[in-house]
PDB file of N, CA and C in Angstrom:
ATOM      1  N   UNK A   1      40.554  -7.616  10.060  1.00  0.00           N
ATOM      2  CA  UNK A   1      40.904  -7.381  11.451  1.00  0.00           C
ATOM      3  C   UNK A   1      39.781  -6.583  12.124  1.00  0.00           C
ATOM      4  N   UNK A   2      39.258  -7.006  13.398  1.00  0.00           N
ATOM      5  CA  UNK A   2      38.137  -6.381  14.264  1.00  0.00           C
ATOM      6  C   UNK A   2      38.641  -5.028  14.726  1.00  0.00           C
ATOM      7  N   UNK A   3      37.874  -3.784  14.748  1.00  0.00           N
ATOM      8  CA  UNK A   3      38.558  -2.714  15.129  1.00  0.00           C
ATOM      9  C   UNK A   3      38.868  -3.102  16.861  1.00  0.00           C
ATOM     10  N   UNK A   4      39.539  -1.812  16.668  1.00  0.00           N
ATOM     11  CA  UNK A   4      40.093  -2.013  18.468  1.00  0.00           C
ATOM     12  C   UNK A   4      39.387  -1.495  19.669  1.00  0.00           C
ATOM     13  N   UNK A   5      39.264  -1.750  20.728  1.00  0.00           N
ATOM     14  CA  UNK A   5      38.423  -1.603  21.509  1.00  0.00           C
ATOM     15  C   UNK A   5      38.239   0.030  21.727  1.00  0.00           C
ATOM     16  N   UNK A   6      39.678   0.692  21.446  1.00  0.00           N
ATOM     17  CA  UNK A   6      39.542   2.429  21.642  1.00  0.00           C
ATOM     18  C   UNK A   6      38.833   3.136  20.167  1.00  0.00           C
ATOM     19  N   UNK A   7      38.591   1.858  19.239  1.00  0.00           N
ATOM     20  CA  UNK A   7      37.761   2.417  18.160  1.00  0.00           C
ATOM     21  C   UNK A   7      36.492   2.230  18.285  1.00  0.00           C
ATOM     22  N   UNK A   8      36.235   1.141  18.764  1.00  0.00           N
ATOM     23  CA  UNK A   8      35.044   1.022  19.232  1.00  0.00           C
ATOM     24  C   UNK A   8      34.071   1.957  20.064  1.00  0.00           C
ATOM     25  N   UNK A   9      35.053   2.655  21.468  1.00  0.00           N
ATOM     26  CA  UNK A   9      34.708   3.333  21.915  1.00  0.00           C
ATOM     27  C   UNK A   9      34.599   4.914  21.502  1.00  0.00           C
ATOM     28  N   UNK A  10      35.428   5.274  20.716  1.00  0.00           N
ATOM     29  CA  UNK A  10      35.372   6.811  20.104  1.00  0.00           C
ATOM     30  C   UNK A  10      34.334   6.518  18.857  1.00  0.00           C
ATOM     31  N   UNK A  11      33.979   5.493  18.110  1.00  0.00           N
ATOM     32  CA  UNK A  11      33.042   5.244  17.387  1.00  0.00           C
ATOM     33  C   UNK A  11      31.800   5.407  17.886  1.00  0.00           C
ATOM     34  N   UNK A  12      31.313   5.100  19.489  1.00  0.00           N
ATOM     35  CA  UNK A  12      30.188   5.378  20.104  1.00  0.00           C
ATOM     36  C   UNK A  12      30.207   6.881  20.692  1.00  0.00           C
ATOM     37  N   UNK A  13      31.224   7.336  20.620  1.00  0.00           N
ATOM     38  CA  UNK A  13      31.321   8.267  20.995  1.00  0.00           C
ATOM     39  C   UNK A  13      30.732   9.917  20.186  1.00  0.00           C
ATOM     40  N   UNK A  14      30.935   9.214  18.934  1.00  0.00           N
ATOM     41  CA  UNK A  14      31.248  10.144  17.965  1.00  0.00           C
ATOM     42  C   UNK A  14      29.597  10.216  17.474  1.00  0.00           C
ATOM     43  N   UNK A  15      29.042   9.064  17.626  1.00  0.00           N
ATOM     44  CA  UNK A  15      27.723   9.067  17.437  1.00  0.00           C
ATOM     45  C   UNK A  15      26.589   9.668  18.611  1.00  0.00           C
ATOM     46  N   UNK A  16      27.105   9.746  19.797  1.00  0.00           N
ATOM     47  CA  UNK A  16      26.514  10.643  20.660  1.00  0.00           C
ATOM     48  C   UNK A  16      26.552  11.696  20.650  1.00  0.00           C
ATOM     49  N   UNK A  17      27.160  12.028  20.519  1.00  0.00           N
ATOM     50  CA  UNK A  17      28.105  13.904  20.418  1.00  0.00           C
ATOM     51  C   UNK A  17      27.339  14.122  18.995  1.00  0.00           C
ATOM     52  N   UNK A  18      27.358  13.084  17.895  1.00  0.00           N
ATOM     53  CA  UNK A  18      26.461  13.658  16.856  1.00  0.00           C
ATOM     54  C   UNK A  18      24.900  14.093  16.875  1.00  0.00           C
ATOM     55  N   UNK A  19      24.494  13.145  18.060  1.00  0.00           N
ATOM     56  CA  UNK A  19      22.573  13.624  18.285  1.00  0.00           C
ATOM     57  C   UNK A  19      23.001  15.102  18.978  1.00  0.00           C
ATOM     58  N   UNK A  20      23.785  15.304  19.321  1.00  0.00           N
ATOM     59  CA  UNK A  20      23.742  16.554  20.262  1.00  0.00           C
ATOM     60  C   UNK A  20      24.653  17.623  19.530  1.00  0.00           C
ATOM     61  N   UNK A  21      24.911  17.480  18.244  1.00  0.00           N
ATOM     62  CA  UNK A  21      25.000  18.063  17.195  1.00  0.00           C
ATOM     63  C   UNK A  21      24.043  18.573  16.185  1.00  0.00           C
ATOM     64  N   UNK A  22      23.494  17.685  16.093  1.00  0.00           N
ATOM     65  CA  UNK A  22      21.851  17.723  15.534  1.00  0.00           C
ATOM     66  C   UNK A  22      20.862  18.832  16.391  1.00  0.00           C
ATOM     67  N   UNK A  23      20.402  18.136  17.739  1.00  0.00           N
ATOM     68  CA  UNK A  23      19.598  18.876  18.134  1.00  0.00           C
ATOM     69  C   UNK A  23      20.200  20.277  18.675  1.00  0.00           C
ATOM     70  N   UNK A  24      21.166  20.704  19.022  1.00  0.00           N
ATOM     71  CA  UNK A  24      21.968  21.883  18.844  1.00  0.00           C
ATOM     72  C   UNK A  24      21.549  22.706  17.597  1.00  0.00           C
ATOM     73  N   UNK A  25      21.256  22.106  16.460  1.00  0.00           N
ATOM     74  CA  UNK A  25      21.363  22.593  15.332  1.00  0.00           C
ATOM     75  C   UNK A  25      19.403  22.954  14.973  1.00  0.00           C
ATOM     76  N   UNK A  26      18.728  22.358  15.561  1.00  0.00           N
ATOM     77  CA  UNK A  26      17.119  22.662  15.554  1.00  0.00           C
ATOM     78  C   UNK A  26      17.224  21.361  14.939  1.00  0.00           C
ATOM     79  N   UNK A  27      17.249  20.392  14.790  1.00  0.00           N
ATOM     80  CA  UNK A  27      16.760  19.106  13.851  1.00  0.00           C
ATOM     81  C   UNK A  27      16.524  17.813  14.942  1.00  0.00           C
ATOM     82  N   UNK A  28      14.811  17.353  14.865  1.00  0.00           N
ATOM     83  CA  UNK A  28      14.003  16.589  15.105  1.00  0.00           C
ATOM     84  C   UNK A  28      14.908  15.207  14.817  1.00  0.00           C
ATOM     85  N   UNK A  29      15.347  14.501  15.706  1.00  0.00           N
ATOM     86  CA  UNK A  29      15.689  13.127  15.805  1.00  0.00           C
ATOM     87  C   UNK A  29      14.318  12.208  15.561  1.00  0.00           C
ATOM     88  N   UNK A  30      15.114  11.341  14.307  1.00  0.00           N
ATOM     89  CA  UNK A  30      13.397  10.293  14.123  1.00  0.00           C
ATOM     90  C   UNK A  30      14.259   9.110  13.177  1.00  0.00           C
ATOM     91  N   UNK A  31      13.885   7.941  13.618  1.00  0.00           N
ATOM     92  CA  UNK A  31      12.603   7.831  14.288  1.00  0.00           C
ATOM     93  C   UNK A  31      12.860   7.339  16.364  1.00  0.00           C
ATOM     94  N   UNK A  32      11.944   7.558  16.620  1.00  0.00           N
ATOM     95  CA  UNK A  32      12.594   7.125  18.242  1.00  0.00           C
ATOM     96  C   UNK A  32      12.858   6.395  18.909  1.00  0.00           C
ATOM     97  N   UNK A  33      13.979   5.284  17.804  1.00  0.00           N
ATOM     98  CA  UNK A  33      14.926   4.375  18.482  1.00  0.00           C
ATOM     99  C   UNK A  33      16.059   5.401  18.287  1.00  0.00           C
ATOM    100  N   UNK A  34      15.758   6.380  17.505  1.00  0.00           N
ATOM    101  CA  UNK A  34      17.064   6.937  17.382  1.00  0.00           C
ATOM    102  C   UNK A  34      17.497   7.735  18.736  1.00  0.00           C
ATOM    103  N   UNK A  35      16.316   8.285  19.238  1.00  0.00           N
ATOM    104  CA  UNK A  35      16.218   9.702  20.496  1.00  0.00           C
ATOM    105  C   UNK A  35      16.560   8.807  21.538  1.00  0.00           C
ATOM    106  N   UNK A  36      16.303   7.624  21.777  1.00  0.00           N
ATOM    107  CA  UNK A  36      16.758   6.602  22.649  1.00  0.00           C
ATOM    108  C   UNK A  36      18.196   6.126  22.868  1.00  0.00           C
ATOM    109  N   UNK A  37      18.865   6.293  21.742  1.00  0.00           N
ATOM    110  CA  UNK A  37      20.331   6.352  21.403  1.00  0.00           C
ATOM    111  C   UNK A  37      20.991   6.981  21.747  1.00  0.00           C
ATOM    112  N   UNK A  38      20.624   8.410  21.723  1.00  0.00           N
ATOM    113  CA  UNK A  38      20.856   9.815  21.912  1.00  0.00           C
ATOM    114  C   UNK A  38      21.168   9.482  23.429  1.00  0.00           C
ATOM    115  N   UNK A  39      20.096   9.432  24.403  1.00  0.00           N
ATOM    116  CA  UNK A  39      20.591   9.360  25.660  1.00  0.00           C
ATOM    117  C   UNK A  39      20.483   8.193  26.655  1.00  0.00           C
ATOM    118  N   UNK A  40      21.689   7.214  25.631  1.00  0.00           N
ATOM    119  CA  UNK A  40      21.752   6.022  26.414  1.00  0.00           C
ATOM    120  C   UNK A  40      23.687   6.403  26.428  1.00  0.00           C
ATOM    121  N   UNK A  41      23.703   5.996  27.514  1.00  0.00           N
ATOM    122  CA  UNK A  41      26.002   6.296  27.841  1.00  0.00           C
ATOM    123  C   UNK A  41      26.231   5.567  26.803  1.00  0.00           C
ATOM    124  N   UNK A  42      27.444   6.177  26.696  1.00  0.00           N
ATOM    125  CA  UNK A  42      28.622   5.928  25.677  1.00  0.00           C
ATOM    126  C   UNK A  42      28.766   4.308  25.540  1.00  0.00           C
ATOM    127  N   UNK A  43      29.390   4.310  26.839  1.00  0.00           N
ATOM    128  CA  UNK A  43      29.767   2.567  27.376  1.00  0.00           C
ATOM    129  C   UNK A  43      28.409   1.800  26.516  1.00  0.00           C
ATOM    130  N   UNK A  44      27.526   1.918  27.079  1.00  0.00           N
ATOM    131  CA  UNK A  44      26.495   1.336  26.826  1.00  0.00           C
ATOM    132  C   UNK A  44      26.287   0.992  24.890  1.00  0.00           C
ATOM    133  N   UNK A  45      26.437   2.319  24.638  1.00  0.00           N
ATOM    134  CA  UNK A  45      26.489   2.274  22.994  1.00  0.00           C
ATOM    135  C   UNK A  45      28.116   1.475  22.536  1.00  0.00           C
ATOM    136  N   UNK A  46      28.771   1.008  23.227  1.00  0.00           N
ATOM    137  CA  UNK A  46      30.284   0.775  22.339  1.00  0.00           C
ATOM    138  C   UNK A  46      29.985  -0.709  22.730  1.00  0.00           C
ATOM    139  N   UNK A  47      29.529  -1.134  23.738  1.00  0.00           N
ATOM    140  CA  UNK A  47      28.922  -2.952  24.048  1.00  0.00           C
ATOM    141  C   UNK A  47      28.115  -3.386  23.048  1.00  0.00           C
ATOM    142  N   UNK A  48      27.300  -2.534  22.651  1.00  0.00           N
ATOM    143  CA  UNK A  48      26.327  -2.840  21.221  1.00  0.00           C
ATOM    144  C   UNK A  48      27.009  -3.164  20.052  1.00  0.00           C
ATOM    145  N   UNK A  49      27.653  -1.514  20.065  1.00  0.00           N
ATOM    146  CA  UNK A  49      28.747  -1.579  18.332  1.00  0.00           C
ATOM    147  C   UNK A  49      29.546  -2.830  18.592  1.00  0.00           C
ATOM    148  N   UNK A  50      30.467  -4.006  19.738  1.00  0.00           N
ATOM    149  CA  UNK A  50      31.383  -4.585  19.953  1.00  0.00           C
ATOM    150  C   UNK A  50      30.360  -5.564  19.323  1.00  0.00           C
ATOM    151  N   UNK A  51      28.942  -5.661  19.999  1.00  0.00           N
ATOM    152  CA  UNK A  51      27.710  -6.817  19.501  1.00  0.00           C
ATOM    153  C   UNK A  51      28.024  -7.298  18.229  1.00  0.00           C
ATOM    154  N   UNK A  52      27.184  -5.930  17.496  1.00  0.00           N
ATOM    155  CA  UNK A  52      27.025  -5.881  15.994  1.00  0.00           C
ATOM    156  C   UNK A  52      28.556  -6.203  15.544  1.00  0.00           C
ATOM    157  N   UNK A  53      29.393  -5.641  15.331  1.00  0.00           N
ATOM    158  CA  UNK A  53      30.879  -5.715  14.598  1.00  0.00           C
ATOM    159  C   UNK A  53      31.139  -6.615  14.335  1.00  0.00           C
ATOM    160  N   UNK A  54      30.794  -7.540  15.869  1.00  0.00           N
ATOM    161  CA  UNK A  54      31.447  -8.812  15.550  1.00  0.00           C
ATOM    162  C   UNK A  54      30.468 -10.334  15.127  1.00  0.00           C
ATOM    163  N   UNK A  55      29.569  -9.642  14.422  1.00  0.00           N
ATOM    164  CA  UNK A  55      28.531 -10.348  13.788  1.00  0.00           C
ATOM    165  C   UNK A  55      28.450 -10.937  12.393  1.00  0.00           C
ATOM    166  N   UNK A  56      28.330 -11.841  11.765  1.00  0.00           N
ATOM    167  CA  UNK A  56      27.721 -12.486  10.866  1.00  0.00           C
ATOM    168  C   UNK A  56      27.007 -11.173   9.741  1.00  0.00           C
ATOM    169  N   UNK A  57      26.239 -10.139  10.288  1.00  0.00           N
ATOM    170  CA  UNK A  57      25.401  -9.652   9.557  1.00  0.00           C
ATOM    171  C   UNK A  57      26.058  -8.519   9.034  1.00  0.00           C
ATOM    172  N   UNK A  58      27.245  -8.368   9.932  1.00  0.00           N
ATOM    173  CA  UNK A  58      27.759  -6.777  10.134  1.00  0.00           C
ATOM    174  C   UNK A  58      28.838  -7.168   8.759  1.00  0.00           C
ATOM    175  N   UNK A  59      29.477  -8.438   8.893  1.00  0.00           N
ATOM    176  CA  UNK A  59      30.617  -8.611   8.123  1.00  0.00           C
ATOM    177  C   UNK A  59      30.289  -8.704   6.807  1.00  0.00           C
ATOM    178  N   UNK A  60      28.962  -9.145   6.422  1.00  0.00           N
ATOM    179  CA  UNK A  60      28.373  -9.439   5.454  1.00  0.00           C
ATOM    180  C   UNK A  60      28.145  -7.807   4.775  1.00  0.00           C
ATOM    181  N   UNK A  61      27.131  -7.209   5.444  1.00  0.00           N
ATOM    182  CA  UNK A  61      26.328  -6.623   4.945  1.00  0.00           C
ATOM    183  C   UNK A  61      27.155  -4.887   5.274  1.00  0.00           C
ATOM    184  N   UNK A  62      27.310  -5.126   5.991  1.00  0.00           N
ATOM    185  CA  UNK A  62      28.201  -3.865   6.969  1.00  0.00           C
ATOM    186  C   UNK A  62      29.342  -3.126   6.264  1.00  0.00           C
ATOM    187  N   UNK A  63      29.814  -4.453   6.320  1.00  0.00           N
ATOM    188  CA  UNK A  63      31.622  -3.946   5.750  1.00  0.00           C
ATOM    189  C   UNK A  63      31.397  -3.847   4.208  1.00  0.00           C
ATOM    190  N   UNK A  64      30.621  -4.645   3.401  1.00  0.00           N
ATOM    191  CA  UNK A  64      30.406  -4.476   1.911  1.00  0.00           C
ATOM    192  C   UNK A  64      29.565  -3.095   1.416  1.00  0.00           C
ATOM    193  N   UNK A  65      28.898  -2.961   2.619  1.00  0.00           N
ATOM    194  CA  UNK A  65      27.930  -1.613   2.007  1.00  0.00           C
ATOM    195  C   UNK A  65      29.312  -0.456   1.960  1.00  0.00           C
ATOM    196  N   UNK A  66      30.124  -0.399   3.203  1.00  0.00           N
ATOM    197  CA  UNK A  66      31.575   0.469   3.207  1.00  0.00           C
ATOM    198  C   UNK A  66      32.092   0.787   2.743  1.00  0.00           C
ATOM    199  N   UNK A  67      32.624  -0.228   1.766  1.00  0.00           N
ATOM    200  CA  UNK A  67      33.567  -0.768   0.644  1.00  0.00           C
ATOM    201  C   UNK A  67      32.687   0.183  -0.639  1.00  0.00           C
ATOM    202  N   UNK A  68      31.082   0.107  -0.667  1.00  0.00           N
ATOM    203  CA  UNK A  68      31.017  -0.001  -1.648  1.00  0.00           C
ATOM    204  C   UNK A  68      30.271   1.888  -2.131  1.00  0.00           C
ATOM    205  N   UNK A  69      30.733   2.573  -0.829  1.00  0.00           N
ATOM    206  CA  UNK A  69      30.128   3.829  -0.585  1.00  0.00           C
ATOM    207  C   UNK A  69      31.351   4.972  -0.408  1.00  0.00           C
ATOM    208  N   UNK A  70      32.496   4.900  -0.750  1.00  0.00           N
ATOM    209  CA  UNK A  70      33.579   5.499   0.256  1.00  0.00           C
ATOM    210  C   UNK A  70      32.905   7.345  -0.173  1.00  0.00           C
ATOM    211  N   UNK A  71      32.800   7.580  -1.226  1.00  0.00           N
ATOM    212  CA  UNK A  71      32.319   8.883  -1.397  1.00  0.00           C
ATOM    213  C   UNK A  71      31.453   9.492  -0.529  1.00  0.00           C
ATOM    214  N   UNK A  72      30.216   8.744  -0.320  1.00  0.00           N
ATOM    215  CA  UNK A  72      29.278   8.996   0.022  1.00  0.00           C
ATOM    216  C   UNK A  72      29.681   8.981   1.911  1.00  0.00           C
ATOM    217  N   UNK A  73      30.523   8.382   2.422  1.00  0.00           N
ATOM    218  CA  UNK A  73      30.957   8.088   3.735  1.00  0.00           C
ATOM    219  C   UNK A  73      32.128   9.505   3.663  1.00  0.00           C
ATOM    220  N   UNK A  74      32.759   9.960   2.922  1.00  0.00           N
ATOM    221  CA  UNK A  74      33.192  11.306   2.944  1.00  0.00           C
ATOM    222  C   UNK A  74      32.414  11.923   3.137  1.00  0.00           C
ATOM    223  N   UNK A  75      31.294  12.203   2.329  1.00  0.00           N
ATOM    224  CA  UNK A  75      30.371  13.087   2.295  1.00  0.00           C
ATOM    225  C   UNK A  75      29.652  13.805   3.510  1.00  0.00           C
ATOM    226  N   UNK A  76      29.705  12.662   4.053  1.00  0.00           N
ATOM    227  CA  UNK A  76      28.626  12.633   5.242  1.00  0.00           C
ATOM    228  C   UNK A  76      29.869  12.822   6.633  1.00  0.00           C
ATOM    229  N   UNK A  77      31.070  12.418   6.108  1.00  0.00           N
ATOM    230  CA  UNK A  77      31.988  12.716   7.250  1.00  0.00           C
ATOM    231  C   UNK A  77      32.477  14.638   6.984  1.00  0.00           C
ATOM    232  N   UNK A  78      32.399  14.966   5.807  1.00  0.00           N
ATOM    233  CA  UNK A  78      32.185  16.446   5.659  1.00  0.00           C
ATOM    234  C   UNK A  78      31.448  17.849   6.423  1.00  0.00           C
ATOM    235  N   UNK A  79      29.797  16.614   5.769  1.00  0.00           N
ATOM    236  CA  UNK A  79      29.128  17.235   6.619  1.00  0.00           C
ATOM    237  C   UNK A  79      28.951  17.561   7.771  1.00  0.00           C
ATOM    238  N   UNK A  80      29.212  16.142   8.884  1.00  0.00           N
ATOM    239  CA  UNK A  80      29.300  16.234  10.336  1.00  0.00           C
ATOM    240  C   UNK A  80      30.423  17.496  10.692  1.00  0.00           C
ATOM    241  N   UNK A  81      30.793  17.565   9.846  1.00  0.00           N
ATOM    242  CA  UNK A  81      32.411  18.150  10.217  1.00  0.00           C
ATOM    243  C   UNK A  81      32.054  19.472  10.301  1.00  0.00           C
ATOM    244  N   UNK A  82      31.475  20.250   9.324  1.00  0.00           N
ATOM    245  CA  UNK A  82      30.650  21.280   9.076  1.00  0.00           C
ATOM    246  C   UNK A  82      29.315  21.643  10.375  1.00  0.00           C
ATOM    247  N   UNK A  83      28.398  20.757  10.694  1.00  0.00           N
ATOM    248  CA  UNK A  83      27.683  20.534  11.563  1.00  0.00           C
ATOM    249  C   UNK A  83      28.536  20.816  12.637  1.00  0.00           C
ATOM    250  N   UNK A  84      29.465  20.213  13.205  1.00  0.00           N
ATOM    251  CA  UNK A  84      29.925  20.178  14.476  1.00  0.00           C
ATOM    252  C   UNK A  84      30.118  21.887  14.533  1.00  0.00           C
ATOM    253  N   UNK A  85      30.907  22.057  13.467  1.00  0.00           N
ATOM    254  CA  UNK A  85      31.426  23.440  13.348  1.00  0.00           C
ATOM    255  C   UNK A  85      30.485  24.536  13.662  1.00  0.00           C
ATOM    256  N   UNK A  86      29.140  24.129  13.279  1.00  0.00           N
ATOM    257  CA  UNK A  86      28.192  25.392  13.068  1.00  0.00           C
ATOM    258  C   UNK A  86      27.745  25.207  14.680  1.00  0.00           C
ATOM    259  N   UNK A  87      27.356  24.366  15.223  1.00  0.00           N
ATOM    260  CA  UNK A  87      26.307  24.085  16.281  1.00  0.00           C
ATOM    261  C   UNK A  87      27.199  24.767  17.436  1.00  0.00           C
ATOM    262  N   UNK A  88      28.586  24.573  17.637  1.00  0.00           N
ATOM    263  CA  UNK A  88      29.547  25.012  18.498  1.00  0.00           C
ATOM    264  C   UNK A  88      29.190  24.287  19.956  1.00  0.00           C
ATOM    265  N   UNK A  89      28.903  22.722  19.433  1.00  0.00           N
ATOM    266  CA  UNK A  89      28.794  21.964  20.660  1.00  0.00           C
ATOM    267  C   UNK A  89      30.206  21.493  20.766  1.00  0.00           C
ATOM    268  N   UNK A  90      31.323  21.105  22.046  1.00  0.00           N
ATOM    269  CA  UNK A  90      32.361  20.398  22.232  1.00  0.00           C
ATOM    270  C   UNK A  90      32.217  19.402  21.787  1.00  0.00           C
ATOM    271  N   UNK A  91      32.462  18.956  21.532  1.00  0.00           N
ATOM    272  CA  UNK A  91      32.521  17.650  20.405  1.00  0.00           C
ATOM    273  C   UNK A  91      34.132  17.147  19.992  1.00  0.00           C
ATOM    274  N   UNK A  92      34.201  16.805  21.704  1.00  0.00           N
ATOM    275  CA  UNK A  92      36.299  15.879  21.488  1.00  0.00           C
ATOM    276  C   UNK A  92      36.014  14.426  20.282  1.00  0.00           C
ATOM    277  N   UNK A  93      35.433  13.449  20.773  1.00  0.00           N
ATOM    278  CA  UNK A  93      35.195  12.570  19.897  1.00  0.00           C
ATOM    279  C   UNK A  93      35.032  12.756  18.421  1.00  0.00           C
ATOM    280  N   UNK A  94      34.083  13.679  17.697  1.00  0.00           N
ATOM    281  CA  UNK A  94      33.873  13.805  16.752  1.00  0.00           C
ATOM    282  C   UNK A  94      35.420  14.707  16.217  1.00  0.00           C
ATOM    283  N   UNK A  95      35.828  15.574  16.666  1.00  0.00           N
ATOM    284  CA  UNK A  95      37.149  16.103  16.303  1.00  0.00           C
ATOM    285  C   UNK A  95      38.741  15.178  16.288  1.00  0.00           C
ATOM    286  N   UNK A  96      38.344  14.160  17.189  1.00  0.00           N
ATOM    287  CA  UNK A  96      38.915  13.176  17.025  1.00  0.00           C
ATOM    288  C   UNK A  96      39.452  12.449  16.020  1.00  0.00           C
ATOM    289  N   UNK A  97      38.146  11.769  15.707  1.00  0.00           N
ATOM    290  CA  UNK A  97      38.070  10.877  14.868  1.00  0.00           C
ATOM    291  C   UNK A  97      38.123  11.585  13.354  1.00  0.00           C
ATOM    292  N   UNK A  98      37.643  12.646  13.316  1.00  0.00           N
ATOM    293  CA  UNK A  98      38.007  13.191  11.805  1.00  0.00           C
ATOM    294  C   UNK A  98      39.231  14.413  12.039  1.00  0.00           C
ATOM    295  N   UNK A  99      40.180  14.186  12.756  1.00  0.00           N
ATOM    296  CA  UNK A  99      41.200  14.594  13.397  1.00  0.00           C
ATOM    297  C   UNK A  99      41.188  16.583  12.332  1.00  0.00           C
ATOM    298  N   UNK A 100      39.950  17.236  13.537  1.00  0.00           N
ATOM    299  CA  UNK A 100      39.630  18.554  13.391  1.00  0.00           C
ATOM    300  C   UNK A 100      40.744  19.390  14.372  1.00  0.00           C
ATOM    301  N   UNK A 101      41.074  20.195  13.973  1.00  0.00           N
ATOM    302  CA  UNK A 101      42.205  21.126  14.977  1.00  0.00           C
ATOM    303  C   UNK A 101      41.111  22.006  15.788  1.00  0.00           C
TER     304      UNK A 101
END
């Protein structure tokens, strides 16, 4: 099943609020498609993710790498979690989605 369009959108969401988690935190965004990401709108980033998702490459390669990482996708959902925490940027999306009090 394709996620839903309000996942889609807190999914882009969560990834913006993360560059501005980062650089909050002193850390150099690279390489610079990434800094480009950083400050392109939300909207703009969730039309892409809707792109990719619903792709051939994504289903293939995307969803199997997922499947085949769940630790490592904790890990890193830990960390952000921690990050958000330290930087003390608002960050609704990211508290959201890893449903932070």
């Amino acid at each position: 099943m394709p996620p839903s369009d309000p996942d889609i959108k807190l999914a882009a969401a969560v990834i913006h609020e993360s560059y501005a988690v980062l650089k909050a935190l002193g850390h150099k965004i690279v390489p610079f498609s990434q800094r480009v990401a950083a400050v392109t709108p939300v909207f703009v980033l969730a039309f892409l993710f809707r792109l990719l998702l619903n792709s051939r490459f994504f289903e293939v390669g995307g969803i199997y790498h997922a499947q085949q990482a769940p630790d490592e996708l904790k890990a890193l959902a830990d960390d952000l979690r921690a990050a958000a925490f330290r930087s003390g940027v608002p960050a609704p999306a990211i508290r959201k989605a890893l449903e932070m009090k």
